[in-house]
PDB file of N, CA and C in Angstrom:
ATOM      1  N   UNK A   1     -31.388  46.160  -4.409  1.00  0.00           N
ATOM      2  CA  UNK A   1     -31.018  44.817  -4.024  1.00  0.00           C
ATOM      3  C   UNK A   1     -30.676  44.841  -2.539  1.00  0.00           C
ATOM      4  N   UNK A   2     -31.516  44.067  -1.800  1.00  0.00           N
ATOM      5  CA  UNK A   2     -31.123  43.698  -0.540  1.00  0.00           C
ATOM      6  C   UNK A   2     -29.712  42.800   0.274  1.00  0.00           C
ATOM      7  N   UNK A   3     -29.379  43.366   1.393  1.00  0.00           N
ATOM      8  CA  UNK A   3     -28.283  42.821   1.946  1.00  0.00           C
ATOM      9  C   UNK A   3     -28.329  41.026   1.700  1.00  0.00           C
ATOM     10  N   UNK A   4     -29.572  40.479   1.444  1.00  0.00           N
ATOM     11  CA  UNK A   4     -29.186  38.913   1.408  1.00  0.00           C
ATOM     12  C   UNK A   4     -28.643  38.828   0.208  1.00  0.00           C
ATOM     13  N   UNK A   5     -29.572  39.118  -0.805  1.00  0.00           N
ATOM     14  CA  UNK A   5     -29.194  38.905  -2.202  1.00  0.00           C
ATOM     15  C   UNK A   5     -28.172  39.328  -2.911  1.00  0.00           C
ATOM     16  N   UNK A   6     -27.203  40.235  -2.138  1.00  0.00           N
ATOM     17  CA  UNK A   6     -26.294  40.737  -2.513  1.00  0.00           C
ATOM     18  C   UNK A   6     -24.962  39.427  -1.775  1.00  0.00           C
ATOM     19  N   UNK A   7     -24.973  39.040  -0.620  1.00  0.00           N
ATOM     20  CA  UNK A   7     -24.500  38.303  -0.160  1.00  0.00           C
ATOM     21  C   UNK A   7     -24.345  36.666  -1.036  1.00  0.00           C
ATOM     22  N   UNK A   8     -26.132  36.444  -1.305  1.00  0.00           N
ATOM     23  CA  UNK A   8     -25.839  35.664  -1.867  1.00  0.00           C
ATOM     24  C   UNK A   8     -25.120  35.347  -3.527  1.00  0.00           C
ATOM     25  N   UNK A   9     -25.202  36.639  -4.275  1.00  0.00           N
ATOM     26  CA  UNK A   9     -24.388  36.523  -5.847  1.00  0.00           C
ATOM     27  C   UNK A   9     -23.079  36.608  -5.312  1.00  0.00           C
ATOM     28  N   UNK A  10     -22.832  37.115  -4.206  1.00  0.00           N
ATOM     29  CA  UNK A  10     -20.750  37.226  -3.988  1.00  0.00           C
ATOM     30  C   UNK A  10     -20.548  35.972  -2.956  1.00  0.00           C
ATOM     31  N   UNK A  11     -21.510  35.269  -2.714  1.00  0.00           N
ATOM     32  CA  UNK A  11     -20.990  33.853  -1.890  1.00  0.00           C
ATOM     33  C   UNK A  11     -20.151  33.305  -2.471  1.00  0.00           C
ATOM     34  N   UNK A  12     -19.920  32.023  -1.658  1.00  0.00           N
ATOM     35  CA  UNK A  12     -18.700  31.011  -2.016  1.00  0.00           C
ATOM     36  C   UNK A  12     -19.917  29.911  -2.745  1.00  0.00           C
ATOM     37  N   UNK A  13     -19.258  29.264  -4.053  1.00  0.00           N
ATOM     38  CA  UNK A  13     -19.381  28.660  -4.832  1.00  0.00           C
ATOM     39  C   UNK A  13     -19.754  27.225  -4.084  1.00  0.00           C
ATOM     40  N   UNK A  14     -20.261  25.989  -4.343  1.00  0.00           N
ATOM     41  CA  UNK A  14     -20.534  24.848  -3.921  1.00  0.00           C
ATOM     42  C   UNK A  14     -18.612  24.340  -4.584  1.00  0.00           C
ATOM     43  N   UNK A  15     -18.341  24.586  -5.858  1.00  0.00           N
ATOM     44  CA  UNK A  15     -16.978  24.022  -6.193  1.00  0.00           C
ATOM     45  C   UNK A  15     -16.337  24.757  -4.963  1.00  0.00           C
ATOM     46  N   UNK A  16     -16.125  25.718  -4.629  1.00  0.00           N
ATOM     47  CA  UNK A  16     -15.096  26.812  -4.087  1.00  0.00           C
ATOM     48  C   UNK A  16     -15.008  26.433  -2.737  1.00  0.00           C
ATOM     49  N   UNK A  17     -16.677  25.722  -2.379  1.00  0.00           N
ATOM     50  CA  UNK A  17     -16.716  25.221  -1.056  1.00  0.00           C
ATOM     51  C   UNK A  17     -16.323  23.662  -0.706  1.00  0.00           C
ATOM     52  N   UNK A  18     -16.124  22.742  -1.805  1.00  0.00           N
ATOM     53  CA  UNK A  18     -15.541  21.270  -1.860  1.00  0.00           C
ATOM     54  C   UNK A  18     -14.162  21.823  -1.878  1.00  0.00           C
ATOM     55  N   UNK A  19     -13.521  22.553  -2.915  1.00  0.00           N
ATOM     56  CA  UNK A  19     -11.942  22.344  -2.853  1.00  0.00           C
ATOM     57  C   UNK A  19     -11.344  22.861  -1.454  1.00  0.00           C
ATOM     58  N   UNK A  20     -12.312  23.986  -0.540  1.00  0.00           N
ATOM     59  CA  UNK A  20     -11.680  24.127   1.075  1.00  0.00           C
ATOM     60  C   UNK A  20     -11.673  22.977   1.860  1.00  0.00           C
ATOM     61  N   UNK A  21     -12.714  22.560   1.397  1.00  0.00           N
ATOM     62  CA  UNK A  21     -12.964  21.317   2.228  1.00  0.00           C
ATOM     63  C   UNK A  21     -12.034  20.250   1.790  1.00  0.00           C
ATOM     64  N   UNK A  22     -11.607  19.482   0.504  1.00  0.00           N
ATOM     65  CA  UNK A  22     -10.601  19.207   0.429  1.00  0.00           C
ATOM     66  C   UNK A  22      -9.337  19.699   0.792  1.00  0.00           C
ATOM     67  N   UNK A  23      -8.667  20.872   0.906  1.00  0.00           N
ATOM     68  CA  UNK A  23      -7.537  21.212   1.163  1.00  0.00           C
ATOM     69  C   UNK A  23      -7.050  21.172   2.807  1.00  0.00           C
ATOM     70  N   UNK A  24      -8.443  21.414   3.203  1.00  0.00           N
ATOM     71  CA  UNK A  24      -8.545  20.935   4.831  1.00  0.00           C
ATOM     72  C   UNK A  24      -7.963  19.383   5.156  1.00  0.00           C
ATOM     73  N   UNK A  25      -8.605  18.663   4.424  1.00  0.00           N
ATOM     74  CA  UNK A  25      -8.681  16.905   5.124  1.00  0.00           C
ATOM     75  C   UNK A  25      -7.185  17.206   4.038  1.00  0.00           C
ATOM     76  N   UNK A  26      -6.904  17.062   2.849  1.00  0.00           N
ATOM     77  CA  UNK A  26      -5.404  17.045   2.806  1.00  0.00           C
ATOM     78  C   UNK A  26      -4.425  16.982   3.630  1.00  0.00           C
ATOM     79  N   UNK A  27      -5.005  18.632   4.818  1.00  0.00           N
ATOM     80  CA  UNK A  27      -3.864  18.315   5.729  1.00  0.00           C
ATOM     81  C   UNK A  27      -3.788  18.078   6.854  1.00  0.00           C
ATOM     82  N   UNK A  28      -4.879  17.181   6.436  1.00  0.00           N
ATOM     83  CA  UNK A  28      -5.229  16.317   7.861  1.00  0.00           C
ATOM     84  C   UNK A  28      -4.024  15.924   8.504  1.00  0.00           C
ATOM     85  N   UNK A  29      -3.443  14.915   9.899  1.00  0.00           N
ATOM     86  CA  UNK A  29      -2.621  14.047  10.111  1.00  0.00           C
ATOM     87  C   UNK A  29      -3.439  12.959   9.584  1.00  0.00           C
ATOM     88  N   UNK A  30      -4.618  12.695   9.703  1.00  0.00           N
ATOM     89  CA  UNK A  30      -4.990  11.155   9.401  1.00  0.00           C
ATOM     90  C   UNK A  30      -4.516  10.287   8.279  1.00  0.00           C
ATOM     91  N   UNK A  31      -4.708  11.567   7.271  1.00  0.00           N
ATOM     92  CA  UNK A  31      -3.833  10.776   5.718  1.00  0.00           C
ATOM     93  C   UNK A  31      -2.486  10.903   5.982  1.00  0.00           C
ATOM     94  N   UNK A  32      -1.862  11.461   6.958  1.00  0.00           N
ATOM     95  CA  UNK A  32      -0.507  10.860   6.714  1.00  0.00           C
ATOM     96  C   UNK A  32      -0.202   9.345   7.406  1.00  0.00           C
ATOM     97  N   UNK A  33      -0.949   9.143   8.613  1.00  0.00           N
ATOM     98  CA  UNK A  33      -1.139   8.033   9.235  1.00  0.00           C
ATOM     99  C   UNK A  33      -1.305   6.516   8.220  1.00  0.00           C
ATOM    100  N   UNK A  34      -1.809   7.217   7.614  1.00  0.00           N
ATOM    101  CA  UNK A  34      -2.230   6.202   6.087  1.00  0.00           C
ATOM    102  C   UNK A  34      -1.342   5.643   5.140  1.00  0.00           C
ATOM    103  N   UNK A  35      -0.071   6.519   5.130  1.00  0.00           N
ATOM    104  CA  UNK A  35       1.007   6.204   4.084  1.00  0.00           C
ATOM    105  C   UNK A  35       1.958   4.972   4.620  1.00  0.00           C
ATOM    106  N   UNK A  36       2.093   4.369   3.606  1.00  0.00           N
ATOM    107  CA  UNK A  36       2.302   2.706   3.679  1.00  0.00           C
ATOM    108  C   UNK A  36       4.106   2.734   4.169  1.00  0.00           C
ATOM    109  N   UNK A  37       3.805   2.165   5.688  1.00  0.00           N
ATOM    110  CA  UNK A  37       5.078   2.672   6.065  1.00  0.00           C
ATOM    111  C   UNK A  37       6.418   1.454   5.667  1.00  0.00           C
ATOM    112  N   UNK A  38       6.558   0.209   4.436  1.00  0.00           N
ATOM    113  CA  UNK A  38       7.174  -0.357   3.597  1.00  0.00           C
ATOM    114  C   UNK A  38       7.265   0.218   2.175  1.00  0.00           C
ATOM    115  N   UNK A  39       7.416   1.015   1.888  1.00  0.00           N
ATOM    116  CA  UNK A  39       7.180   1.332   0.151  1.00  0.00           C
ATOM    117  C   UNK A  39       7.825   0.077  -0.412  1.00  0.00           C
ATOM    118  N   UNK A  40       7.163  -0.225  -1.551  1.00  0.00           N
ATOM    119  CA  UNK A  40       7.377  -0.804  -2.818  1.00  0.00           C
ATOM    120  C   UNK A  40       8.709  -0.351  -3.361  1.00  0.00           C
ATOM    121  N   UNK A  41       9.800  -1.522  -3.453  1.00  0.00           N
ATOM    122  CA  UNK A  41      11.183  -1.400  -3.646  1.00  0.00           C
ATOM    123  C   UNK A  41      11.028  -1.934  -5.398  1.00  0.00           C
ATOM    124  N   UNK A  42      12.397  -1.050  -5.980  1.00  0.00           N
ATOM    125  CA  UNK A  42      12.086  -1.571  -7.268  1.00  0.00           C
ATOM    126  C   UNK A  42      11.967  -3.135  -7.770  1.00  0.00           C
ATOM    127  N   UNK A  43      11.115  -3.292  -8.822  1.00  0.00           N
ATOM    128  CA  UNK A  43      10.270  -4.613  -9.158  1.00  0.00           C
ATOM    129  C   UNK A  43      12.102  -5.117  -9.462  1.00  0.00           C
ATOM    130  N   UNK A  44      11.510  -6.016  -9.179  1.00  0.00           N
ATOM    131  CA  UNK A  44      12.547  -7.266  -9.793  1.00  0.00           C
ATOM    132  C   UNK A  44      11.815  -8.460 -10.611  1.00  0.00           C
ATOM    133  N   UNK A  45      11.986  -9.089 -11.812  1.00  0.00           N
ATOM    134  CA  UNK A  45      10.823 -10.221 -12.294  1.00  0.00           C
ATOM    135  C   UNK A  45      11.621 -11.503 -11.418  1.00  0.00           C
ATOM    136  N   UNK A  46      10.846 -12.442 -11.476  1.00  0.00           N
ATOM    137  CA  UNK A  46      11.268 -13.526 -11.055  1.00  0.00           C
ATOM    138  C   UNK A  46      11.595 -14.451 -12.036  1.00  0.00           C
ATOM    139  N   UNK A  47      12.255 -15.390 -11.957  1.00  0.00           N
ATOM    140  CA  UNK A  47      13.175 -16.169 -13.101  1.00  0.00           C
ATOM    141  C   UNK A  47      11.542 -17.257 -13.738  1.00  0.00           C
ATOM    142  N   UNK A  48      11.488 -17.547 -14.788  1.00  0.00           N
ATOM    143  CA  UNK A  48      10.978 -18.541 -15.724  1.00  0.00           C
ATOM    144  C   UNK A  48      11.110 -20.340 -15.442  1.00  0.00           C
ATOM    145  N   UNK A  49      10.464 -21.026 -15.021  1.00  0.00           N
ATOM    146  CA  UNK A  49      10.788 -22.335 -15.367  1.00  0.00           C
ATOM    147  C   UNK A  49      11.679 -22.825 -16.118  1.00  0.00           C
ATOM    148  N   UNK A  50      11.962 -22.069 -17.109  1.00  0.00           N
ATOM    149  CA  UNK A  50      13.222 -22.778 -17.827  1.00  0.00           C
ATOM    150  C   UNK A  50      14.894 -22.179 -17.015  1.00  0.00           C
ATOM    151  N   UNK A  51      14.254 -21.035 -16.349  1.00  0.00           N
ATOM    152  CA  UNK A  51      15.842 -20.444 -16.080  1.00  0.00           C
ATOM    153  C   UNK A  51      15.885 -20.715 -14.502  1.00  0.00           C
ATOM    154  N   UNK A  52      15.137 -21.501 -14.041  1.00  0.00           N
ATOM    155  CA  UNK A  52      15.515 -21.804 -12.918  1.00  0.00           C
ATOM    156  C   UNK A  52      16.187 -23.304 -13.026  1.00  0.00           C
ATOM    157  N   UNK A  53      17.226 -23.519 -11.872  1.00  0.00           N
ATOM    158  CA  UNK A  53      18.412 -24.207 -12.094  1.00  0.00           C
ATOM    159  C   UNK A  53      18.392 -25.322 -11.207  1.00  0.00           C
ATOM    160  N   UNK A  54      17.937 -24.622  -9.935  1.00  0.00           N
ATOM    161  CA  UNK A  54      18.057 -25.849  -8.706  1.00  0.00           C
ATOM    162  C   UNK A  54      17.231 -25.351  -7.781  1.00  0.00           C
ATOM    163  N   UNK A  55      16.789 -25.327  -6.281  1.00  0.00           N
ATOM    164  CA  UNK A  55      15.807 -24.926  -5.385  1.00  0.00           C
ATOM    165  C   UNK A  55      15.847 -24.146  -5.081  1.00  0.00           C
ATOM    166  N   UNK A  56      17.169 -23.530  -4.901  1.00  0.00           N
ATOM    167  CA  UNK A  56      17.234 -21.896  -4.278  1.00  0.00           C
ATOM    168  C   UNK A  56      16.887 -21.101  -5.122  1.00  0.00           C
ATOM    169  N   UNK A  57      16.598 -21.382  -6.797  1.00  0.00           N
ATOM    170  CA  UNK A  57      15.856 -20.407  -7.759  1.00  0.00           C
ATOM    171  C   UNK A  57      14.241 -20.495  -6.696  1.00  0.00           C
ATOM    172  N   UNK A  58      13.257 -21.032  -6.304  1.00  0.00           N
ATOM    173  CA  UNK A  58      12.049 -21.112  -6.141  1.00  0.00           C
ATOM    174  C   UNK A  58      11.931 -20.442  -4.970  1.00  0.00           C
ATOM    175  N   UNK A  59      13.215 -20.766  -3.695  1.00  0.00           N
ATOM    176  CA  UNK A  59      12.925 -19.883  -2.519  1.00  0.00           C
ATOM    177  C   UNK A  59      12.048 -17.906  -2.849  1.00  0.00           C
ATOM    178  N   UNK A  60      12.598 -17.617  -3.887  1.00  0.00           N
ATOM    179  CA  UNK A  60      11.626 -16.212  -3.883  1.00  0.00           C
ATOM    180  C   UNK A  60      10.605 -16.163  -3.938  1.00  0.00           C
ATOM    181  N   UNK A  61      10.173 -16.747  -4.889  1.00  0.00           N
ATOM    182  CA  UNK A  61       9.020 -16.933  -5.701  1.00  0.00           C
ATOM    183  C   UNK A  61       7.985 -17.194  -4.327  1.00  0.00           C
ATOM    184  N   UNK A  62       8.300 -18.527  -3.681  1.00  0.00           N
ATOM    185  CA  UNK A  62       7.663 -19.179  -2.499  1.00  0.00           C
ATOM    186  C   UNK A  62       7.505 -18.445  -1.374  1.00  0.00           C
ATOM    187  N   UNK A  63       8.638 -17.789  -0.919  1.00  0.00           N
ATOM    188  CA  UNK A  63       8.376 -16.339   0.004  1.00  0.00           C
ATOM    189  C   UNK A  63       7.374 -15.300  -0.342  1.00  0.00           C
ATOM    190  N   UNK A  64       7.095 -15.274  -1.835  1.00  0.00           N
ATOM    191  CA  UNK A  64       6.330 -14.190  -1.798  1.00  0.00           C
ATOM    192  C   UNK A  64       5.062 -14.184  -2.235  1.00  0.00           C
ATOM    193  N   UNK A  65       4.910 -15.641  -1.934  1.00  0.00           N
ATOM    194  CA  UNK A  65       3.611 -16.661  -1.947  1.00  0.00           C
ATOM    195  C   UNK A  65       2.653 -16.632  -0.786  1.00  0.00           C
ATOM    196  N   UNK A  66       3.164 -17.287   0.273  1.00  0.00           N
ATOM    197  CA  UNK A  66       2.552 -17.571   1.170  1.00  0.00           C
ATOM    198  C   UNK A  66       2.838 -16.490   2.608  1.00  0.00           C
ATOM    199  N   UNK A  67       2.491 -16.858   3.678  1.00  0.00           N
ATOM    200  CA  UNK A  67       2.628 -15.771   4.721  1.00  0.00           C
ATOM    201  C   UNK A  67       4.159 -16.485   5.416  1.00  0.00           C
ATOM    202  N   UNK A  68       3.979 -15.551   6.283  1.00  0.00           N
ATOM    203  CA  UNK A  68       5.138 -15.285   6.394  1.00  0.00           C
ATOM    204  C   UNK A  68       5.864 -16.752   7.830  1.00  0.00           C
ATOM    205  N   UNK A  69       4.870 -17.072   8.534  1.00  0.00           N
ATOM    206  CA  UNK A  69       4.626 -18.147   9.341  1.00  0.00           C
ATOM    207  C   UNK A  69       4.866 -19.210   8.708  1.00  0.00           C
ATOM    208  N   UNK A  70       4.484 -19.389   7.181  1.00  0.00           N
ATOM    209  CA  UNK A  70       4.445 -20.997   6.525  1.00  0.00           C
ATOM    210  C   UNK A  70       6.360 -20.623   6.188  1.00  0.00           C
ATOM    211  N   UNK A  71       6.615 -19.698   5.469  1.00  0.00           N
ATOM    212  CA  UNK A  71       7.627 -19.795   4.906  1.00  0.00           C
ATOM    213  C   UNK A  71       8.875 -20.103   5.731  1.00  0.00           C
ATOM    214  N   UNK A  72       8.564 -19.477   7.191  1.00  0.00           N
ATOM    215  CA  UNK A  72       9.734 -19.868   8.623  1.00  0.00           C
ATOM    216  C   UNK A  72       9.642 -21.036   8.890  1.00  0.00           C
ATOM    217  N   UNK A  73       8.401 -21.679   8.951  1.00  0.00           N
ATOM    218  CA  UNK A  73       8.026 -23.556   8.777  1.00  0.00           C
ATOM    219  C   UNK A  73       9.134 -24.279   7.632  1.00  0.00           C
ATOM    220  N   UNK A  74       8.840 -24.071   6.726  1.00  0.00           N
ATOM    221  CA  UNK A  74       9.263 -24.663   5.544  1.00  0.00           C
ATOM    222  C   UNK A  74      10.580 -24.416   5.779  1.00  0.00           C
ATOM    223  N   UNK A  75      11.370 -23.346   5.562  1.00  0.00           N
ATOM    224  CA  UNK A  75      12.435 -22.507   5.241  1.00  0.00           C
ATOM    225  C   UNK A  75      13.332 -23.242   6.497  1.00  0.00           C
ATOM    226  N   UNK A  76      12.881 -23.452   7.858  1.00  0.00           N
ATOM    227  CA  UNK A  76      13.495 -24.196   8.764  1.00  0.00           C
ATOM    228  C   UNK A  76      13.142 -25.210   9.348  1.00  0.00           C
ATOM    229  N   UNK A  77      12.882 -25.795   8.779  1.00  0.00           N
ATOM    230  CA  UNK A  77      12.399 -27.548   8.758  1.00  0.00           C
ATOM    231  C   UNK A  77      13.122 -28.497   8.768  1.00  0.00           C
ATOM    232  N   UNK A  78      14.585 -28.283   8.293  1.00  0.00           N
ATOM    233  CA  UNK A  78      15.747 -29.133   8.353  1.00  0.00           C
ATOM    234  C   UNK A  78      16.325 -29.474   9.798  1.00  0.00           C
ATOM    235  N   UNK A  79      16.412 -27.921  10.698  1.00  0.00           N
ATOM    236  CA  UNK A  79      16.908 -28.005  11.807  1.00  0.00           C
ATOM    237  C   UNK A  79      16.012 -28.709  12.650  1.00  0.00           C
ATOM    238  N   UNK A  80      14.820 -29.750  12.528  1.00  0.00           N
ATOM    239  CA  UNK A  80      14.608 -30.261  13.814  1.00  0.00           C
ATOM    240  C   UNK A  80      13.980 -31.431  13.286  1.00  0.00           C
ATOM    241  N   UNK A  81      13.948 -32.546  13.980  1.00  0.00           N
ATOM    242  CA  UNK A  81      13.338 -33.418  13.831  1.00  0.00           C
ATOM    243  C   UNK A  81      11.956 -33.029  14.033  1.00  0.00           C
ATOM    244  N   UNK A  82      11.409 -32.618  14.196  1.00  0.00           N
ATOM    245  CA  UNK A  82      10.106 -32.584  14.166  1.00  0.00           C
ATOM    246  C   UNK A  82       9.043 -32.074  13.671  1.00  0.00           C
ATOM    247  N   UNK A  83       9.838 -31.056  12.431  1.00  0.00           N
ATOM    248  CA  UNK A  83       9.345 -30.558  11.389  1.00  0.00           C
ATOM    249  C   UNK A  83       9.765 -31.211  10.192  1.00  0.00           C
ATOM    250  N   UNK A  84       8.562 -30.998   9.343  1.00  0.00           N
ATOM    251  CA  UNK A  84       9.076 -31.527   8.041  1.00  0.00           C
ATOM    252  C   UNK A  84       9.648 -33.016   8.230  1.00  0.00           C
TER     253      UNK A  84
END
């Protein structure tokens, strides 16, 4: 058996050669760049039509509706004549 063919039965595997290659980009910086720099705070449900009481039950709900521009509109609309 020749030096190739011997090389090639003790090569690296096509699997053996994806999981380096994965373990590489793992530790990439790029995927850390990626991680969602707000995490998801624990769920809270929001109250039911029947268990809401008066308007300040809907303020959540409505905040987490629309963007964030409409809700500073709305939310302060009292203070000026010229909103709302």
């Amino acid at each position: 058996m020749g030096k190739i063919e011997k090389r090639w039965r003790t090569g690296m595997s096509r699997r053996e050669a994806l999981a380096g290659l994965a373990s590489f980009l793992a530790a990439s910086p790029l995927l850390h760049a990626q991680r969602d720099p707000w995490p998801l705070g624990p769920h809270r449900r929001f109250l039911g039509f029947d268990e809401m009481r008066d308007v300040f039950d809907f303020e959540p709900i409505f905040r987490a509706n629309v963007p964030l521009s409409v809700y500073d509109y709305t939310a302060h609309g009292t203070e000026s004549e010229f909103t709302l």
